[in-house]
Protein backbone atom coordinates (compact mmCIF):
# COMPACT_ATOMS: atom_id res chain seq x y z
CA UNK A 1 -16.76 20.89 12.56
CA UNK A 2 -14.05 19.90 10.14
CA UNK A 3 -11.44 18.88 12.74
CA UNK A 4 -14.38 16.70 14.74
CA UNK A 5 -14.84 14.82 11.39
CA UNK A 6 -11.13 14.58 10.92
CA UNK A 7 -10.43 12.77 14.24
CA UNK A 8 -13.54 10.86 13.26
CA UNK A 9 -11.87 9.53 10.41
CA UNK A 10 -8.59 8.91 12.55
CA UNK A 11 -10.25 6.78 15.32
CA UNK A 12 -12.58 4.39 12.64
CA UNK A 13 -9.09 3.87 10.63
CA UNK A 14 -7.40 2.82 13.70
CA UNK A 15 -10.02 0.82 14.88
CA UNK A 16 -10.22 -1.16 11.25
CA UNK A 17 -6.28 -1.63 11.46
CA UNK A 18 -6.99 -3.14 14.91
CA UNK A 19 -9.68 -5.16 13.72
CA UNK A 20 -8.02 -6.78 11.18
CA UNK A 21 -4.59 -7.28 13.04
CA UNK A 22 -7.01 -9.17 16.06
CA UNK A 23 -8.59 -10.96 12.98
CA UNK A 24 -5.35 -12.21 10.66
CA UNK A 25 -3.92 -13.55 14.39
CA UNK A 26 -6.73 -15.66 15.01
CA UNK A 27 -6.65 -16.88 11.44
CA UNK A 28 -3.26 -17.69 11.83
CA UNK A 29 -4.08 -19.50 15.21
CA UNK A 30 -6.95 -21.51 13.43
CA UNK A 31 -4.06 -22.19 10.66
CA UNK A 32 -1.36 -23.62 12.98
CA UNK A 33 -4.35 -26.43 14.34
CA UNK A 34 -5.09 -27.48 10.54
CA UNK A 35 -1.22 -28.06 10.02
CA UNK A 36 -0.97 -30.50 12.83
CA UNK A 37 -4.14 -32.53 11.24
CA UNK A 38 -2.32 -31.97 7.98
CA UNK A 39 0.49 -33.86 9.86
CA UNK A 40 -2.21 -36.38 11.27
CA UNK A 41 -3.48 -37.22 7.13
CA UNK A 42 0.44 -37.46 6.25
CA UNK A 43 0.46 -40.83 9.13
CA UNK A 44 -3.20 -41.78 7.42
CA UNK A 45 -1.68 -42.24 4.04
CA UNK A 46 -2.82 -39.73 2.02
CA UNK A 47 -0.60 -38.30 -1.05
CA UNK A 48 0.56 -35.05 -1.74
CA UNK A 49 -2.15 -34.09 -4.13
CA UNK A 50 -4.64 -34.95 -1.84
CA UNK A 51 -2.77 -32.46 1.35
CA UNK A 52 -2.78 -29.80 -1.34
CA UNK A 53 -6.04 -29.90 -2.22
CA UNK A 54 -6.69 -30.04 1.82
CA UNK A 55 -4.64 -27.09 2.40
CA UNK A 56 -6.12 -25.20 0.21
CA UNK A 57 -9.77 -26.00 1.16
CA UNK A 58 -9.13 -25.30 4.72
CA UNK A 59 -6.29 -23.24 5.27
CA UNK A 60 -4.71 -21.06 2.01
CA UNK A 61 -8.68 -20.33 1.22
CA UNK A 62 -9.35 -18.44 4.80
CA UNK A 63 -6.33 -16.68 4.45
CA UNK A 64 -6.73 -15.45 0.73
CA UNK A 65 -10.73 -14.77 1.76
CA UNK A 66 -10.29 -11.69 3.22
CA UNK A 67 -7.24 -10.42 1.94
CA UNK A 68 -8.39 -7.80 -0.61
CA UNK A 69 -10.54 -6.17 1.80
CA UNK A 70 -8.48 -6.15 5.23
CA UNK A 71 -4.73 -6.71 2.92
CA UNK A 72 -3.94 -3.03 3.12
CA UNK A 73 -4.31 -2.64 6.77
CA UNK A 74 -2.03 -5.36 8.23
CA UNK A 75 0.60 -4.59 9.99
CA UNK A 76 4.37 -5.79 8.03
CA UNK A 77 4.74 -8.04 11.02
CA UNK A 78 1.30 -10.16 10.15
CA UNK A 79 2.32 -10.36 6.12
CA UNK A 80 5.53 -11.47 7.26
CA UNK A 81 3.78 -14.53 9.64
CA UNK A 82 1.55 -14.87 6.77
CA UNK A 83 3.92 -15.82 4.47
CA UNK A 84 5.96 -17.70 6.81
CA UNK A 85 2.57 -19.81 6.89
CA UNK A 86 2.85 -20.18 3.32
CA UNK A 87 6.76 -20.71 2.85
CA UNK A 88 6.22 -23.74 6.01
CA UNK A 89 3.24 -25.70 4.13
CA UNK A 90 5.62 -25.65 1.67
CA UNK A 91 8.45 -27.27 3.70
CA UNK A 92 6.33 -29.43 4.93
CA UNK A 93 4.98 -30.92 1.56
CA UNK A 94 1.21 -29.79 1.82
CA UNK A 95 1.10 -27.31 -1.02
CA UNK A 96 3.44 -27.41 -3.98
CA UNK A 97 3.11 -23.87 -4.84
CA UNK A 98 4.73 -21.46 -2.66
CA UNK A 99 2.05 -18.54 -2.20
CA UNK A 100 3.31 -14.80 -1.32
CA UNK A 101 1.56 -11.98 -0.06
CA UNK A 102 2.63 -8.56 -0.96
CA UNK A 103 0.80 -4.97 -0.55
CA UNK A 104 2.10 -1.58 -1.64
CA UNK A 105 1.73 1.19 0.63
CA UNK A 106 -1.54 3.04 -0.31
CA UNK A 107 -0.96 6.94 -1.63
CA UNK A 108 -2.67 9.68 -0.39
């Protein structure tokens, strides 16, 4: 009975690393469409306190959301695209704070 509950536990922590992977790539999907109307409010006029507030309503916000909850199952490669995200808003001018995501390894 033990060893049913054991690969129990196994295939609902796969599927939650799954979930979240399939989740973070659409949010970073979504992410890549705000930057070009980011681009879009740049040709409109608007000033750089006004894109960061923007970014961070729309974009840094969905990111940060649901990062305590899904942060310690993403895979190196997402955090990495994450904070390439982050490190290009910056580039670009929409934030003016460069944000960083970092998770240690959980112990068992």
């Amino acid at each position: 009975m033990e060893g049913c509950f054991s690969e129990l536990n196994t295939i609902v922590s796969e599927a939650v690393i799954l979930y979240s992977s399939i989740l973070y790539s659409s949010l970073l999907s979504t992410c890549n469409q705000h930057f070009y109307l980011l681009k879009q409010l740049i040709y409109q006029g608007l000033s750089l306190s006004q894109l960061h507030v923007i970014f961070n309503a729309l974009t840094a916000s969905q990111l940060l959301y649901a990062l305590p909850v899904w942060g310690g199952c993403l895979s190196a490669e997402l955090m990495n695209k994450i904070n390439g995200l982050f490190r290009k808003a910056c580039k670009y001018g929409y934030t003016t704070e460069l944000l960083v995501v970092r998770f240690a390894p959980k112990r068992r």
